[in-house]
PDB file of N, CA and C in Angstrom:
ATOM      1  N   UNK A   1      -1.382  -3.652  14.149  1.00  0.00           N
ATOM      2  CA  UNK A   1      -1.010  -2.619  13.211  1.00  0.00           C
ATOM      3  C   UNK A   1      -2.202  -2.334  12.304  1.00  0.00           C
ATOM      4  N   UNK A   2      -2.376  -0.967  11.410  1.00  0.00           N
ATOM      5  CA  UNK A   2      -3.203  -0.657  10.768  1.00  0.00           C
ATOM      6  C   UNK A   2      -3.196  -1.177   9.704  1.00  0.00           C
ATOM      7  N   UNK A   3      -3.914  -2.037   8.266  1.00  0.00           N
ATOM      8  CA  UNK A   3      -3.526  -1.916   7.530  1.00  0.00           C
ATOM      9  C   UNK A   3      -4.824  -1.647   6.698  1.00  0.00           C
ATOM     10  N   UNK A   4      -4.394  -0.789   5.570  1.00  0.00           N
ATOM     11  CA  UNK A   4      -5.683  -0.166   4.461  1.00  0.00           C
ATOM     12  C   UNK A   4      -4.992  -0.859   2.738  1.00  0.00           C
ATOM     13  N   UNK A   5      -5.965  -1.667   2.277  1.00  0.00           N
ATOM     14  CA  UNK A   5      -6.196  -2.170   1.169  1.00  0.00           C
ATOM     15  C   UNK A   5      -6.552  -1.161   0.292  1.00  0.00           C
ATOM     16  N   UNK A   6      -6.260  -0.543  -1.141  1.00  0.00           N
ATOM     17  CA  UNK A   6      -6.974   0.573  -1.878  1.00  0.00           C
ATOM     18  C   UNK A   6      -6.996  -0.401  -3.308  1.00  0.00           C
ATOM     19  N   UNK A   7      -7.839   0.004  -3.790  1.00  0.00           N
ATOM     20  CA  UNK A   7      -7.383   0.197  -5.416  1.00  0.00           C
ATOM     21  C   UNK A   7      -8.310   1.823  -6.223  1.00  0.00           C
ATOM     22  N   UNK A   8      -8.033   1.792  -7.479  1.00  0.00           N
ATOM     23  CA  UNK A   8      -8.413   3.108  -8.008  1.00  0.00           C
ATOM     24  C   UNK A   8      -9.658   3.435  -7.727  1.00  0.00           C
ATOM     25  N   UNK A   9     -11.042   2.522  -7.326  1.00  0.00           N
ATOM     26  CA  UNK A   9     -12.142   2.814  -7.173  1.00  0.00           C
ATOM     27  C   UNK A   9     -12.711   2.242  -5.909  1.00  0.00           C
ATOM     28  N   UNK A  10     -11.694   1.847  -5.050  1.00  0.00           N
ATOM     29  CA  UNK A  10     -12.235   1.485  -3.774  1.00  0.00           C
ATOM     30  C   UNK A  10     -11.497   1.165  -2.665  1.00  0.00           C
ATOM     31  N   UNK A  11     -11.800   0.915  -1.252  1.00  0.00           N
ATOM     32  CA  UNK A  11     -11.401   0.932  -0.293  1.00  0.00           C
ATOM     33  C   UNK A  11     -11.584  -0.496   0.121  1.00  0.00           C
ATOM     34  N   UNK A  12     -11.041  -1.514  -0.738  1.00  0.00           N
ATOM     35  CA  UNK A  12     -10.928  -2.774  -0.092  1.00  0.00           C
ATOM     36  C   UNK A  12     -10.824  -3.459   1.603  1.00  0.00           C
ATOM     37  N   UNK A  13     -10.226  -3.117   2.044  1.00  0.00           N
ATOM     38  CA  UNK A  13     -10.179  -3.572   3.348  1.00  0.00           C
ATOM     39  C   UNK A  13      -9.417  -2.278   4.698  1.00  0.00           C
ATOM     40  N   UNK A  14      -9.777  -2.533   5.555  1.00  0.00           N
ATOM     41  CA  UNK A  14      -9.303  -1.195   6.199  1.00  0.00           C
ATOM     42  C   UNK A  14      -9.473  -1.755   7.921  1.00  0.00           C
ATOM     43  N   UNK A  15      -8.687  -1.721   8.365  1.00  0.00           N
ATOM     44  CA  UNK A  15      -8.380  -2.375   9.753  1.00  0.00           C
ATOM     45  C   UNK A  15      -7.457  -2.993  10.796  1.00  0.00           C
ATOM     46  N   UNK A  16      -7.779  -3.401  11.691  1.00  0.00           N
ATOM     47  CA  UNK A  16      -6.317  -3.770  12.457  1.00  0.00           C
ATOM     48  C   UNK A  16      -5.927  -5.065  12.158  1.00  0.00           C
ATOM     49  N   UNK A  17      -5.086  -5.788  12.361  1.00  0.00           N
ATOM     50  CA  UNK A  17      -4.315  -7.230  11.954  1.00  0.00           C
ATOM     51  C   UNK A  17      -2.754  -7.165  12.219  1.00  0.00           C
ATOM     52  N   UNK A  18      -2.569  -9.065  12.403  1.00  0.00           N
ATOM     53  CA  UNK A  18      -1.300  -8.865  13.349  1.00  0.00           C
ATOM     54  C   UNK A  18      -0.618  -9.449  12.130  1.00  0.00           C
ATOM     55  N   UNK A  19      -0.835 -10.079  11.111  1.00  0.00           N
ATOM     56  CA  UNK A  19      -0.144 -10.401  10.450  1.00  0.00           C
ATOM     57  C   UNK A  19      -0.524 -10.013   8.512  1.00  0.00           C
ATOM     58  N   UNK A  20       0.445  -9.677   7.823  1.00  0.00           N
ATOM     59  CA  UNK A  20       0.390  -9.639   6.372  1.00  0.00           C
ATOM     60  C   UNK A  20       1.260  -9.966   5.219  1.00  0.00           C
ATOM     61  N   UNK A  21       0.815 -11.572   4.327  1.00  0.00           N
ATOM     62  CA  UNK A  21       1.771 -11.801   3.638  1.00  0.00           C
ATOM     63  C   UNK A  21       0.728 -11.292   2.175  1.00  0.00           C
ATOM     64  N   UNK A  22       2.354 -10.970   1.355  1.00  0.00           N
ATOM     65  CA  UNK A  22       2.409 -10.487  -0.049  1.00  0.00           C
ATOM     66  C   UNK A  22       3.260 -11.250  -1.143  1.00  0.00           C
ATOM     67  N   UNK A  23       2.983 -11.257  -2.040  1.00  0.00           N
ATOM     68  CA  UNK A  23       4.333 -11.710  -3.328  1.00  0.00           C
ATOM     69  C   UNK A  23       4.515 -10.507  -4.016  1.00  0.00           C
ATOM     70  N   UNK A  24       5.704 -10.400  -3.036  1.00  0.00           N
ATOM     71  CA  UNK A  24       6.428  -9.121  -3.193  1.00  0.00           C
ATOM     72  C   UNK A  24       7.101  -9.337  -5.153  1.00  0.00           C
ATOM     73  N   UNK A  25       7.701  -8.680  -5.870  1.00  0.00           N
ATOM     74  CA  UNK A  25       8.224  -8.789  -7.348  1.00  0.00           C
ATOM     75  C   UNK A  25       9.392  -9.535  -7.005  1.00  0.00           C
ATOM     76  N   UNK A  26      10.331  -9.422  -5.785  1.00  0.00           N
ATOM     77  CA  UNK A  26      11.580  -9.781  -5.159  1.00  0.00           C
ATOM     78  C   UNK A  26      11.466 -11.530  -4.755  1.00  0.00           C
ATOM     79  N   UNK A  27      10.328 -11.973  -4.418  1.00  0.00           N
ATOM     80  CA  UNK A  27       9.974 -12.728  -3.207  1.00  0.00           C
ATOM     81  C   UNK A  27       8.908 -12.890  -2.636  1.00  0.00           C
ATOM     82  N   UNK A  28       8.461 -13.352  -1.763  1.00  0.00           N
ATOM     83  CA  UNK A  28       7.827 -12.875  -0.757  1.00  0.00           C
ATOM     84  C   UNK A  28       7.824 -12.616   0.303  1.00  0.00           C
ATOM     85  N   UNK A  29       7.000 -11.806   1.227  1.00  0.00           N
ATOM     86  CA  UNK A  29       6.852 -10.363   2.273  1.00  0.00           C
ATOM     87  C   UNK A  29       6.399 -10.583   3.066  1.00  0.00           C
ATOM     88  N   UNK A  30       6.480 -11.042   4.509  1.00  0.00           N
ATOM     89  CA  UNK A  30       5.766 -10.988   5.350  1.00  0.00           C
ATOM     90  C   UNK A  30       5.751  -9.809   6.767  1.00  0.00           C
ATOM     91  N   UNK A  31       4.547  -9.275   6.429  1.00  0.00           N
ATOM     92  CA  UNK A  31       4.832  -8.122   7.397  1.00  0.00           C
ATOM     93  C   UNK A  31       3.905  -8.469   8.889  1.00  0.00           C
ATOM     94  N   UNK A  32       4.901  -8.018   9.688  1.00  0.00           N
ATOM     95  CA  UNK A  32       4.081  -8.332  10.980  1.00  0.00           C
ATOM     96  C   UNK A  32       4.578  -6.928  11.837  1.00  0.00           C
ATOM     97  N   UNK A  33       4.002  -6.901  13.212  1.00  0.00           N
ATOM     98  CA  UNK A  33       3.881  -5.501  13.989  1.00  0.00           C
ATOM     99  C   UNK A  33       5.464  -5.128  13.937  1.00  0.00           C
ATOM    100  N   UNK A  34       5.728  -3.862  14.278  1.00  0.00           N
ATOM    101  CA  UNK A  34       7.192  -2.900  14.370  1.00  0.00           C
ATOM    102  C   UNK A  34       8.189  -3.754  13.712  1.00  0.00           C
ATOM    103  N   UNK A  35       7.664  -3.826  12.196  1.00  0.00           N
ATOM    104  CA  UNK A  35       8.311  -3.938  10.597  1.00  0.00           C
ATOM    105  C   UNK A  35       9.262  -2.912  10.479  1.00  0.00           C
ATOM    106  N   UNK A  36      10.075  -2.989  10.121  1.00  0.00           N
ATOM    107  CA  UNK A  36      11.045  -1.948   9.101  1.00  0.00           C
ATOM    108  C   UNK A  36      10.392  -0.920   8.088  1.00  0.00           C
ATOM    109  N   UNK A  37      10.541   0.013   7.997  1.00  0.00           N
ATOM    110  CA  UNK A  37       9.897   1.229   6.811  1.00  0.00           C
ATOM    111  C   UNK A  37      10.281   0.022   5.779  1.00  0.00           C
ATOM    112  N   UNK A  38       9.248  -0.017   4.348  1.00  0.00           N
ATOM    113  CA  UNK A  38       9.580  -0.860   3.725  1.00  0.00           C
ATOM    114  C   UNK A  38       8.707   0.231   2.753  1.00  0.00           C
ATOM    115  N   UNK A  39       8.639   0.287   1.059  1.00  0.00           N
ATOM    116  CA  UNK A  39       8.298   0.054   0.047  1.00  0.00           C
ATOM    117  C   UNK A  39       8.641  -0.838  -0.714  1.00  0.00           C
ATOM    118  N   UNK A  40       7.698  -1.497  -1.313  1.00  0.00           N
ATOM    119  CA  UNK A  40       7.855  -2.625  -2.472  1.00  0.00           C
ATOM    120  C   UNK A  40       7.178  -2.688  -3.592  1.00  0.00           C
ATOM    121  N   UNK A  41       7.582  -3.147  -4.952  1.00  0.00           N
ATOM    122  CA  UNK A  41       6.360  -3.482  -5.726  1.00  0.00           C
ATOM    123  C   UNK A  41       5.929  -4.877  -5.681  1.00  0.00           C
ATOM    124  N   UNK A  42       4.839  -5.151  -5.876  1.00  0.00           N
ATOM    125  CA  UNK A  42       3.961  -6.458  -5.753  1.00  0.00           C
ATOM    126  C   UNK A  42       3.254  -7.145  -6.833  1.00  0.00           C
ATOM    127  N   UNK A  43       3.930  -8.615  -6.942  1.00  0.00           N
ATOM    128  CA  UNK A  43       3.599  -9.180  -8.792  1.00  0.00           C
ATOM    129  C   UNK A  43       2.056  -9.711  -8.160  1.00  0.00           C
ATOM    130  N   UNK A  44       1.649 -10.372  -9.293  1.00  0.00           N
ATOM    131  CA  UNK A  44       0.645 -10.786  -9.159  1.00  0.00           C
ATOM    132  C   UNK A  44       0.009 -12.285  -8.022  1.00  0.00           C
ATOM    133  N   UNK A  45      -0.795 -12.014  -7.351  1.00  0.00           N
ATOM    134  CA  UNK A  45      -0.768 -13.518  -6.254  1.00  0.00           C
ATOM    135  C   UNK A  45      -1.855 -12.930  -5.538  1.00  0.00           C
ATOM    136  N   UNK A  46      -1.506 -14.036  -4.124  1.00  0.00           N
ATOM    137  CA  UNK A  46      -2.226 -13.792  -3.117  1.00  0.00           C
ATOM    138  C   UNK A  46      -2.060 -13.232  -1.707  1.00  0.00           C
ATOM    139  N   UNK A  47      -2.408 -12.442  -1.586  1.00  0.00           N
ATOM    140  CA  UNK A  47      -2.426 -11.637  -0.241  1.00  0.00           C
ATOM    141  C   UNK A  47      -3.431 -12.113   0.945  1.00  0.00           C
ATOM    142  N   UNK A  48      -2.246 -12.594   2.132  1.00  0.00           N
ATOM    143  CA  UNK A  48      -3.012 -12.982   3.016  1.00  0.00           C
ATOM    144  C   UNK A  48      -3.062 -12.707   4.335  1.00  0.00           C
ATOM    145  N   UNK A  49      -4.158 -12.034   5.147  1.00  0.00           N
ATOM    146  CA  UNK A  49      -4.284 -11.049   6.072  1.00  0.00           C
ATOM    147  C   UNK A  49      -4.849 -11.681   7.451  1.00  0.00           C
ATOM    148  N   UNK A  50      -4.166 -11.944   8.236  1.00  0.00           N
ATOM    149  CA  UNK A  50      -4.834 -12.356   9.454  1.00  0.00           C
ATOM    150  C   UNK A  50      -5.151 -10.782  10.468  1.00  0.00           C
ATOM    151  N   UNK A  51      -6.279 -10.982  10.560  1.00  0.00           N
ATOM    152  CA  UNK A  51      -7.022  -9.976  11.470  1.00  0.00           C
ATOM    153  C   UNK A  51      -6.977  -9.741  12.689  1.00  0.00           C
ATOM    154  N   UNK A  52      -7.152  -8.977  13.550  1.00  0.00           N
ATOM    155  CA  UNK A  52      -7.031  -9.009  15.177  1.00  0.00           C
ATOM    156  C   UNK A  52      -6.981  -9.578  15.513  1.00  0.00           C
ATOM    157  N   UNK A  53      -8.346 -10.330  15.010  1.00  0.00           N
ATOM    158  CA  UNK A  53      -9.414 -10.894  15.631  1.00  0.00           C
ATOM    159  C   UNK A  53      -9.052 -12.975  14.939  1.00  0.00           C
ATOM    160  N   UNK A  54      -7.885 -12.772  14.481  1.00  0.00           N
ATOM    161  CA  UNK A  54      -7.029 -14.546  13.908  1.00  0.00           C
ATOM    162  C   UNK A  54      -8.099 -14.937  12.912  1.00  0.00           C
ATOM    163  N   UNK A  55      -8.560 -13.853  12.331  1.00  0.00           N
ATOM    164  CA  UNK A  55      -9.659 -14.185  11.098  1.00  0.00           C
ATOM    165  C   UNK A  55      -8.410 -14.365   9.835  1.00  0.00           C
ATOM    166  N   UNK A  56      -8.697 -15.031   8.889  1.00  0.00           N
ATOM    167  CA  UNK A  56      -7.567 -15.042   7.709  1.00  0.00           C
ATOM    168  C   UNK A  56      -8.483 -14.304   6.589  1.00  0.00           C
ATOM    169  N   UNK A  57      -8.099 -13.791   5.623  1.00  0.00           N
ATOM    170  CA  UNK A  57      -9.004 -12.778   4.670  1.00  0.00           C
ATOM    171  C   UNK A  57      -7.637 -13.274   3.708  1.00  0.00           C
ATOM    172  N   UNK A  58      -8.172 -13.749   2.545  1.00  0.00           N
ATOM    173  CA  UNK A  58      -6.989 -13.464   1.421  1.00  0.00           C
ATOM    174  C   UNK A  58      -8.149 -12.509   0.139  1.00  0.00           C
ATOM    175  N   UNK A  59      -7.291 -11.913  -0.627  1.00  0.00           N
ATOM    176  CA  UNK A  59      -7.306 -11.246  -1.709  1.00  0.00           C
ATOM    177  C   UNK A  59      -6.301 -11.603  -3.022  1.00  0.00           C
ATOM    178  N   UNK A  60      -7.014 -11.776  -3.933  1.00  0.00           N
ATOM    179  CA  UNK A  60      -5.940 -11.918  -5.394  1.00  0.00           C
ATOM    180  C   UNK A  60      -5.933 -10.476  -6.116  1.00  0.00           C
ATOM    181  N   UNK A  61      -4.598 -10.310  -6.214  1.00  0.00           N
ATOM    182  CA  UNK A  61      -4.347  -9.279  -7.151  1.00  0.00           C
ATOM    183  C   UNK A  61      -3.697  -9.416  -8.551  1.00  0.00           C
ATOM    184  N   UNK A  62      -3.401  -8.307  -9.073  1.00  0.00           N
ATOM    185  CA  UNK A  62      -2.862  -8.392 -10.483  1.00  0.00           C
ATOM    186  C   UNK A  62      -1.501  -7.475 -10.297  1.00  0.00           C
ATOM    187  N   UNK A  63      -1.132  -7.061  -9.389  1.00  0.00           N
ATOM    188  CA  UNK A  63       0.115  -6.517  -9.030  1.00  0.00           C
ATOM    189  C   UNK A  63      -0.155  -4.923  -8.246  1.00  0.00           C
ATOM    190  N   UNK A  64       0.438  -4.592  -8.026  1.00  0.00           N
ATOM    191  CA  UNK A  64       0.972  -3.069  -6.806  1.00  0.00           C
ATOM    192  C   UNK A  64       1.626  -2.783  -6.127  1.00  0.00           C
ATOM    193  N   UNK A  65       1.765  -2.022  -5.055  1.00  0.00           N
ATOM    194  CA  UNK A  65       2.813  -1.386  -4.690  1.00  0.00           C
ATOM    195  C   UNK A  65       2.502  -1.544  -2.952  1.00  0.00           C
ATOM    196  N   UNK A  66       3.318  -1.790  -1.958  1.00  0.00           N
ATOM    197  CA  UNK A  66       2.997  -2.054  -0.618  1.00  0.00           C
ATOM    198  C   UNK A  66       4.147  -0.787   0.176  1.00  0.00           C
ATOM    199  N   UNK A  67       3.495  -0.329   1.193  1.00  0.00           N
ATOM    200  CA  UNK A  67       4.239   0.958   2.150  1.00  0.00           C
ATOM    201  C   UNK A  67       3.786   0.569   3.833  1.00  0.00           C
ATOM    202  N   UNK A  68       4.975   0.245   4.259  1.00  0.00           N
ATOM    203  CA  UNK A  68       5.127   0.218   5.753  1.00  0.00           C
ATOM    204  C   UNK A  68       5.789   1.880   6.382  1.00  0.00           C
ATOM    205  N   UNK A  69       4.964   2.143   7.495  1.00  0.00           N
ATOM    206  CA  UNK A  69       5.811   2.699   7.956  1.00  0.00           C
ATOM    207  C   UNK A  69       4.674   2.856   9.471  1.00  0.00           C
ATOM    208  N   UNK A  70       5.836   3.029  10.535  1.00  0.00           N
ATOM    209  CA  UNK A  70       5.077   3.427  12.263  1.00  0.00           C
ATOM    210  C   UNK A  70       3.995   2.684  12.004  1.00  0.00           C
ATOM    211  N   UNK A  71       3.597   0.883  11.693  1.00  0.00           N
ATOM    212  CA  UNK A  71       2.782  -0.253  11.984  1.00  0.00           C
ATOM    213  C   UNK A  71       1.800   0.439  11.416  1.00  0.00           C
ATOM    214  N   UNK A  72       2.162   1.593  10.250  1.00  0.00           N
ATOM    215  CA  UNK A  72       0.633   1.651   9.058  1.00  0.00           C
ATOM    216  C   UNK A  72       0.810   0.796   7.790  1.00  0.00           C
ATOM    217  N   UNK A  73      -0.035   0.135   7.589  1.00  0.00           N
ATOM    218  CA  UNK A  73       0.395  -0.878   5.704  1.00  0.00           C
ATOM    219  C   UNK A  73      -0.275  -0.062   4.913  1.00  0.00           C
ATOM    220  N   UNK A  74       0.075   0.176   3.578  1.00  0.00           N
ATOM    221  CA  UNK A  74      -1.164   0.308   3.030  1.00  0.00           C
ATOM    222  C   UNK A  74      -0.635  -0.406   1.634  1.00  0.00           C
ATOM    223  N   UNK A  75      -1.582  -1.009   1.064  1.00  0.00           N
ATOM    224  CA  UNK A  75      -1.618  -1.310  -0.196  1.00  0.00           C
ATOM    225  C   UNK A  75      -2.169  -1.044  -1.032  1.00  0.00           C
ATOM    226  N   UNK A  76      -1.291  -0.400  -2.000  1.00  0.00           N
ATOM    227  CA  UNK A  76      -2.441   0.114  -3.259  1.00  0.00           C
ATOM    228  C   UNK A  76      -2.249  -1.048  -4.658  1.00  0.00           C
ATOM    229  N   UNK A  77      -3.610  -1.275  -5.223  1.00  0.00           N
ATOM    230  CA  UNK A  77      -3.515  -2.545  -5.967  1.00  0.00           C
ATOM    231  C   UNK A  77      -4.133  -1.700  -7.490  1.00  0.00           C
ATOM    232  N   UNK A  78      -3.511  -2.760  -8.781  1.00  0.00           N
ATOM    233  CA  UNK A  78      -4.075  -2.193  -9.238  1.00  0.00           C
ATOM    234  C   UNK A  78      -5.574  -3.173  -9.455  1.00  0.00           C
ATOM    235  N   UNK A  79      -5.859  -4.434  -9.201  1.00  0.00           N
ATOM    236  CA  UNK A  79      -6.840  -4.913  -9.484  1.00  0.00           C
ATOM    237  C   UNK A  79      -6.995  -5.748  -8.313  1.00  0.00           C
ATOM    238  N   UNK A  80      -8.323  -6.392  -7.816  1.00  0.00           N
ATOM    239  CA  UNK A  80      -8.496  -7.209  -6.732  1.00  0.00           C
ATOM    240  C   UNK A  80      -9.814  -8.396  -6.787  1.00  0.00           C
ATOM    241  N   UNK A  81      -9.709  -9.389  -5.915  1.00  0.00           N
ATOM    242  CA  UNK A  81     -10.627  -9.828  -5.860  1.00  0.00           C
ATOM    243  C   UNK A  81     -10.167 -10.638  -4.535  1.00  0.00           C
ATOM    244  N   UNK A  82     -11.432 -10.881  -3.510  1.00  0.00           N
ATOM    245  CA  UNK A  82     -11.497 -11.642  -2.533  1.00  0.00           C
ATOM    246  C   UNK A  82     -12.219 -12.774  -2.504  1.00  0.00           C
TER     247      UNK A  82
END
């Protein structure tokens, strides 16, 4: 599945991967291929992204908002660091 990382001034991460966990405000989220349409908001934690390619990539955020839909993610954050 596709997934694109944003925040207000950049394009954090952008690529394919089979797996994506979040701390969703609810819980936490784990999204993997032909997910359910989902919006969520997202507290503050760690986001962790396994790649095509079984690479793991995490990112810390300060909270945002996550959108599934037809195996596209995208996350828009408002702050990040990897």
């Amino acid at each position: 599945m596709d997934l694109i990382i944003l925040t207000p001034g950049q394009t954090v991460f952008k690529g394919q991967v089979t797996a994506v966990n979040t701390p969703g405000t609810s819980g936490k989220l784990e999204i993997l291929e032909n997910h359910a349409p989902v919006v969520a908001s997202l507290k503050e934690g760690t986001i962790t992204v396994t790649t095509a390619s079984n690479e793991v990539v995490e990112f810390e955020t300060t909270g945002g908002f996550l959108e599934v839909l037809s195996n596209h993610v995208s996350i828009l954050l408002e702050t990040v660091k990897q």
